[in-house]
Protein backbone atom coordinates (compact mmCIF):
# COMPACT_ATOMS: atom_id res chain seq x y z
CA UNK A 1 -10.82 18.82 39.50
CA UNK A 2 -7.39 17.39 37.82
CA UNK A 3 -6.21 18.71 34.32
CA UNK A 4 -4.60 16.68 31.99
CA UNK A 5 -3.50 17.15 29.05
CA UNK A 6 -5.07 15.64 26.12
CA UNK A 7 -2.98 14.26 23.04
CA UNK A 8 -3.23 15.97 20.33
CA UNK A 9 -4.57 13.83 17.14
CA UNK A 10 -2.54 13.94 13.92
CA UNK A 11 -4.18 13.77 10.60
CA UNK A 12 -3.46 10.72 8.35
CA UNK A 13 -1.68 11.94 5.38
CA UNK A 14 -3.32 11.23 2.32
CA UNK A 15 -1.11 9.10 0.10
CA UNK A 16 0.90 10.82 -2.58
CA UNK A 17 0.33 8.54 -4.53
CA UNK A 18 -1.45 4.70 -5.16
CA UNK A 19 -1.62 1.87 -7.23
CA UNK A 20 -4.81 -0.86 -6.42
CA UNK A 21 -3.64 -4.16 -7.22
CA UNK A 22 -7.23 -5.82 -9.02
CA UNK A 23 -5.38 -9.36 -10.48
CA UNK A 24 -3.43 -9.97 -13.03
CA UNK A 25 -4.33 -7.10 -15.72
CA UNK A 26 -2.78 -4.19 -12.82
CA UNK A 27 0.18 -6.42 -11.88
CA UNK A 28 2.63 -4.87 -14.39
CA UNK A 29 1.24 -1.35 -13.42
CA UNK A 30 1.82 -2.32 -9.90
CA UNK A 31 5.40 -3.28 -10.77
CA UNK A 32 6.35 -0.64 -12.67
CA UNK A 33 4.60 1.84 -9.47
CA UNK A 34 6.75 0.30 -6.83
CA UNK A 35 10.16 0.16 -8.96
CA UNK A 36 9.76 3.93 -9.27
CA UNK A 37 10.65 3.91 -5.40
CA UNK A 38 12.43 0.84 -4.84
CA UNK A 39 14.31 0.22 -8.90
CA UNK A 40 16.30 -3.17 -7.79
CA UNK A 41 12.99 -4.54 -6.33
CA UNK A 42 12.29 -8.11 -7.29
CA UNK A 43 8.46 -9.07 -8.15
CA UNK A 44 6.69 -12.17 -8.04
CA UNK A 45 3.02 -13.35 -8.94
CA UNK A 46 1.01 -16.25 -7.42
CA UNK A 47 -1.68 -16.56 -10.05
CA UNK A 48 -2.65 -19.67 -7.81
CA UNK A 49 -2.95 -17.43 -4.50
CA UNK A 50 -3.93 -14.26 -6.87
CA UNK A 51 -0.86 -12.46 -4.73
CA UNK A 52 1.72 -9.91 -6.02
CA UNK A 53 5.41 -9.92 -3.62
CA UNK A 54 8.10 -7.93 -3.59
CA UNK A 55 11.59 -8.29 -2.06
CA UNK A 56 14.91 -6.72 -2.20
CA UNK A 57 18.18 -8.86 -3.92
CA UNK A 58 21.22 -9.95 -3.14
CA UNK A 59 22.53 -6.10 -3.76
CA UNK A 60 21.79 -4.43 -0.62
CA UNK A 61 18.40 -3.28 -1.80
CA UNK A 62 17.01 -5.10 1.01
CA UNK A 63 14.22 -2.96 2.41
CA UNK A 64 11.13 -4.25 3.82
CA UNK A 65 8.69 -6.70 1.58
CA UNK A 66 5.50 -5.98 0.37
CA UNK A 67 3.25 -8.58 -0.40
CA UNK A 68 -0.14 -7.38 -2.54
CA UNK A 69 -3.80 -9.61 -1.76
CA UNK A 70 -6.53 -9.10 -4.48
CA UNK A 71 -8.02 -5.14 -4.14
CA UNK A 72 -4.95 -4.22 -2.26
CA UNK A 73 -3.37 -0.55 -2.52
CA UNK A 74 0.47 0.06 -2.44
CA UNK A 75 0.65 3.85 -1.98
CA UNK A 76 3.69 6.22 -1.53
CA UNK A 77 3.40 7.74 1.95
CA UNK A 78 5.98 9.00 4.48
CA UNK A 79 8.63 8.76 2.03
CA UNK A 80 8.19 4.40 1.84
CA UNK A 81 5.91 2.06 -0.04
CA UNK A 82 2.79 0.45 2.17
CA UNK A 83 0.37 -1.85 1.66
CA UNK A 84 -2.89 -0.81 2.33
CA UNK A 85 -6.46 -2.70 2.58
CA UNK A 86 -9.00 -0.90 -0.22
CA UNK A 87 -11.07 0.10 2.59
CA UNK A 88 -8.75 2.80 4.50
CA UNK A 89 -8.39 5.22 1.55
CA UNK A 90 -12.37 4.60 -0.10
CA UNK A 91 -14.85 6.24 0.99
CA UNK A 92 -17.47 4.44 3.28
CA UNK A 93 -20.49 3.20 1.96
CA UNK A 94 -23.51 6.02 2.60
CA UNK A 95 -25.58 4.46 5.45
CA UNK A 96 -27.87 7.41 5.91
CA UNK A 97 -31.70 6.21 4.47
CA UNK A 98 -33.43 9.09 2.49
């Protein structure tokens, strides 16, 4: 019987830390989270689309963009900003009957 060696799994890091992005009463919370890490950031709200972006300036601050849907989390892992769906960091719902 062939061995092989199997990969070894790494654990997700849990995120430092996260902001959820609910609409427009979290967007200035959200802002204010991601220009902790990224201060020259610019910000922009579709109320229309219910979207939050982000992009870098003219200064060099460039940087990948974010862009924020409804429920959204932007979380501080790895050393960078992310955009996350709610779902990865929440727990599951219980399916178990009792």
């Amino acid at each position: 019987m062939d061995r092989f060696d199997m990969p070894r799994l790494q654990r997700m890091e849990r995120p430092r830390e996260s902001v959820q992005f609910t609409g427009p009463e979290s967007r200035d919370d959200v802002i204010q989270f991601v220009r902790k890490y990224r201060p020259q950031i610019n910000a922009t709200f579709d109320p229309a689309m219910q979207t939050l972006e982000f992009d870098g300036n003219e200064d060099g601050d460039g940087g990948r963009e974010l862009k924020l849907k409804l429920n959204d989390l932007v979380v501080y892992q790895h050393g960078e900003l992310h955009v996350m769906p709610p779902g990865l960091f929440l727990p599951a719902a219980d399916d178990t009957d009792d």
